[in-house]
Protein backbone atom coordinates (compact mmCIF):
# COMPACT_ATOMS: atom_id res chain seq x y z
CA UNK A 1 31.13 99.40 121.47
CA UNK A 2 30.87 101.67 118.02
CA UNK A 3 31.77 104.81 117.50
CA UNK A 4 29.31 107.02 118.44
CA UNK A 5 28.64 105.22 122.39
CA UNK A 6 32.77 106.04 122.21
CA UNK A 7 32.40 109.37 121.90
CA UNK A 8 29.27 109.77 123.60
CA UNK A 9 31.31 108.21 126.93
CA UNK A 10 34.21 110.35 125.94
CA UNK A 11 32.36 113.61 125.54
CA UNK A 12 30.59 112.84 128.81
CA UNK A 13 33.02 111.93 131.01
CA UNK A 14 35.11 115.11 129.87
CA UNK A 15 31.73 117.37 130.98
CA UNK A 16 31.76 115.51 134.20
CA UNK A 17 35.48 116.32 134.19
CA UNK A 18 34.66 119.73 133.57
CA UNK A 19 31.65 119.73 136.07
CA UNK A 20 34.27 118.81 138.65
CA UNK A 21 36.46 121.69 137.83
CA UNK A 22 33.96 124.47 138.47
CA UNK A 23 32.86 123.25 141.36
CA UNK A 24 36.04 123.16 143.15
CA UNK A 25 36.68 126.26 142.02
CA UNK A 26 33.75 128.03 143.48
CA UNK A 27 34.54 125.80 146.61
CA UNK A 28 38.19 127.77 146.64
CA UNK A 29 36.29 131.29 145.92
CA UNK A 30 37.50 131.42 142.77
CA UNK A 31 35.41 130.57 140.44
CA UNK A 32 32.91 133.89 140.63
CA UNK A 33 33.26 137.15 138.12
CA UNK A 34 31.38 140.06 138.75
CA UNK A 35 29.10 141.59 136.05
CA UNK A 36 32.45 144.35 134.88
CA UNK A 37 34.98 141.36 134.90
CA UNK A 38 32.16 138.97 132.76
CA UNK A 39 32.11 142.24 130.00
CA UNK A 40 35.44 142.30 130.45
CA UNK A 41 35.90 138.92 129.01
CA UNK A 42 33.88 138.77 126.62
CA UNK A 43 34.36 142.04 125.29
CA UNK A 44 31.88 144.02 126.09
């Protein structure tokens, strides 16, 4: 395997990982802002 299928793999399985995340936590309710707590966040 070179380099680049390496990170490819690695970069993908970490989205998947990431993927995973959100969707437990809108399972658990927690993973919603509303439109003041979003511009909140960011600044706005």
């Amino acid at each position: 395997m070179n380099i680049e299928d390496y990170e490819r793999d690695r970069a993908e399985k970490k989205l998947l990982e990431k993927l995973h995340e959100a969707e437990e936590a809108v399972k658990d309710g927690n993973g919603w802002l509303t439109m003041d707590e979003l511009k909140a966040r960011v600044g706005e």
